[in-house]
Protein backbone atom coordinates (compact mmCIF):
# COMPACT_ATOMS: atom_id res chain seq x y z
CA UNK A 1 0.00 0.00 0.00
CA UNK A 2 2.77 2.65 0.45
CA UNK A 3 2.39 2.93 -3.64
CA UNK A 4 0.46 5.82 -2.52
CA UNK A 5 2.64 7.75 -0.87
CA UNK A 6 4.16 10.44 -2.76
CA UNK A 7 7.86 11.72 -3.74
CA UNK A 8 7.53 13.79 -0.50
CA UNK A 9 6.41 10.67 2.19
CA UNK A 10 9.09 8.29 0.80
CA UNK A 11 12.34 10.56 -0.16
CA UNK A 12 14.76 9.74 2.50
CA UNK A 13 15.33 13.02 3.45
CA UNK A 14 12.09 14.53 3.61
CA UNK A 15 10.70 11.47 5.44
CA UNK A 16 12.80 11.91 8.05
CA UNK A 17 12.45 15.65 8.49
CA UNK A 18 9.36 15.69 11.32
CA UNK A 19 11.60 13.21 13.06
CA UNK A 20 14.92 16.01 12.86
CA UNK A 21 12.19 18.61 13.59
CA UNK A 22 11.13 17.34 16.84
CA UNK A 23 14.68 16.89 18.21
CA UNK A 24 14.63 20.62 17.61
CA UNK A 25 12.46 20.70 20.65
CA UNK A 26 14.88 18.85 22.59
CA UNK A 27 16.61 22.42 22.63
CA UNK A 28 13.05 23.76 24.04
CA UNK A 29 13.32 24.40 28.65
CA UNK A 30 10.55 22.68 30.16
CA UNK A 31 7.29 23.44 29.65
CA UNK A 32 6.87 24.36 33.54
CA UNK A 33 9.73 26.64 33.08
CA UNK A 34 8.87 28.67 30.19
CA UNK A 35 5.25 28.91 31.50
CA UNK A 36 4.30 30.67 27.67
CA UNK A 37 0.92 29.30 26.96
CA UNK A 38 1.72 29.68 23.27
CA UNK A 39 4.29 27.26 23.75
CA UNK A 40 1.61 24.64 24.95
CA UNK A 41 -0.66 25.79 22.20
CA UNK A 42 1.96 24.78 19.59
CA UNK A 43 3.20 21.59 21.57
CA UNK A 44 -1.02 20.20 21.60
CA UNK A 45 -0.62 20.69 17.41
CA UNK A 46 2.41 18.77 17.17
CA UNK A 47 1.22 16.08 19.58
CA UNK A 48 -2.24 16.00 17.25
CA UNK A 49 0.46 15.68 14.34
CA UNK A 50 2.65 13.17 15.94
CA UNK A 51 -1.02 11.02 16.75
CA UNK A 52 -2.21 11.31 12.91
CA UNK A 53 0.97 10.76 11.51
CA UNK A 54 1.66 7.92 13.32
CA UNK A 55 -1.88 6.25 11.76
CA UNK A 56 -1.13 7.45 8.48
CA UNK A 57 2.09 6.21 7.80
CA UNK A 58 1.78 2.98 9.62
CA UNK A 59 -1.12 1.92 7.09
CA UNK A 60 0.57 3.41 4.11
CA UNK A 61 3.61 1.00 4.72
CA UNK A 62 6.42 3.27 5.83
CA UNK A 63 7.40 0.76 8.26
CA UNK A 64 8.35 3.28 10.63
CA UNK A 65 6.72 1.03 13.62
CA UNK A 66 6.85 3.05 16.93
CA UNK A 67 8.84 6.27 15.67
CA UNK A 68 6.43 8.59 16.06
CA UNK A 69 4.66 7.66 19.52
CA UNK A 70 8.73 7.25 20.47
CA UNK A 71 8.48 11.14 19.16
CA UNK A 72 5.81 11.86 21.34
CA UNK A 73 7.06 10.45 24.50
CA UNK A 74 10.39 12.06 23.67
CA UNK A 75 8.96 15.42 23.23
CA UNK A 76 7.31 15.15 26.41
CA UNK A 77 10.82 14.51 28.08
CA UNK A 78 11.99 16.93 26.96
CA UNK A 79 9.44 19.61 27.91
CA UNK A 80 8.59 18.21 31.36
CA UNK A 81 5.34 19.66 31.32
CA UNK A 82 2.64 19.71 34.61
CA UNK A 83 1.03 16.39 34.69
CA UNK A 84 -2.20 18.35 33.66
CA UNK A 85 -0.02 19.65 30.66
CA UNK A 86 0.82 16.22 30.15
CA UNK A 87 -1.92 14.51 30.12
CA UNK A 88 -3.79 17.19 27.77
CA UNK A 89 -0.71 16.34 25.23
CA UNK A 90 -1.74 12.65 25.48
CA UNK A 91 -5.04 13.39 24.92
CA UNK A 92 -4.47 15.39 21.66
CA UNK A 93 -1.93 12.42 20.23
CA UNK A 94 -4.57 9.65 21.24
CA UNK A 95 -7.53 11.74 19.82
CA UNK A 96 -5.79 12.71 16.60
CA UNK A 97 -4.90 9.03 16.10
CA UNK A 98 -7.83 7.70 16.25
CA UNK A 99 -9.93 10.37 14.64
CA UNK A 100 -7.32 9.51 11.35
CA UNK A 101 -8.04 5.57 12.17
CA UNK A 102 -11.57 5.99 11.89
CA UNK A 103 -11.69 8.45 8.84
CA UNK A 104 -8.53 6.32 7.17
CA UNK A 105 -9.07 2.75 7.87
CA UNK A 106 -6.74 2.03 4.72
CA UNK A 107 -4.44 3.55 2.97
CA UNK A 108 -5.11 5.73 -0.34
CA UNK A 109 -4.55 8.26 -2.07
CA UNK A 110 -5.74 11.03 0.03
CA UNK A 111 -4.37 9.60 3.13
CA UNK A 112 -0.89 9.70 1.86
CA UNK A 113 -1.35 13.47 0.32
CA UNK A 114 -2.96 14.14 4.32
CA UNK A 115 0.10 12.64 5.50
CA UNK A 116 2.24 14.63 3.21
CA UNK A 117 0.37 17.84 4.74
CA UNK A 118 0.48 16.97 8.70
CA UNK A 119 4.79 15.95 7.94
CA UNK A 120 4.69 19.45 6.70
CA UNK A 121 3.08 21.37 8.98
CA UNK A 122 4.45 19.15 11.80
CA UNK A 123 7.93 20.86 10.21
CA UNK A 124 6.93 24.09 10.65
CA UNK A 125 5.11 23.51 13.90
CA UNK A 126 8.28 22.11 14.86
CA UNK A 127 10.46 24.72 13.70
CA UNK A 128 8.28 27.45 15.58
CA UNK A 129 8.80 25.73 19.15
CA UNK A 130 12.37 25.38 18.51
CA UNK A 131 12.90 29.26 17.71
CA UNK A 132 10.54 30.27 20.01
CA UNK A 133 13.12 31.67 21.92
CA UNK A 134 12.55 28.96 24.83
CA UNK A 135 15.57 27.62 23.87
CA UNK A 136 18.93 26.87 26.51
């Protein structure tokens, strides 16, 4: 099934660049430190992202296995938000994931090309937090 994917979901490169994105992040203080409720804000979308993405590309055959949920619990290391924090991040991944299980049960066409969108905007997202100015 990962015919579907396009240039952009199976180029080396590009379909590793979420995964380089997010240990952007890594450079990000805690979440309890930086107290910026923007910073939470942008951390929910990429924890949505992480959640769909890790449906998408597990049915379109990227054999990725665990990356992204291993993304997600790295992110939240590396932020060290309040448990309430926390558990609202959790939330977002889980929801997102099955929300894109339920409206993707297989892949196609338009899964991969949603794919291809959240890997993008799960870049940016990404690239935000890290120059946020939260950094070390």
């Amino acid at each position: 099934m990962g015919r579907f994917l396009s240039s952009f979901g199976t180029h080396f490169g590009r379909r590793h660049a979420m995964a380089a994105m997010i240990s952007l992040v890594c450079a990000l203080q805690p979440l309890g430190a930086a107290a910026n409720s923007s910073l939470t804000a942008k951390a929910a979308q990429l924890a949505e992202i992480l959640g769909a993405v890790h449906h998408l590309r597990d049915i379109c055959g990227t054999n990725e296995g665990q990356l992204w949920r291993n993304k997600m619990i790295e992110m939240i290391g590396v932020l060290e938000p309040s448990d309430q924090d926390r558990q609202k991040l959790v939330k977002n991944f889980n929801d997102a994931y099955y929300r894109y299980k339920n409206a993707y049960p297989a892949c196609t066409a338009a899964a991969a090309r949603q794919s291809d969108k959240l890997m993008q905007d799960g870049q940016r997202i990404a690239e935000e937090l890290a120059a946020s100015g939260h950094g070390r």
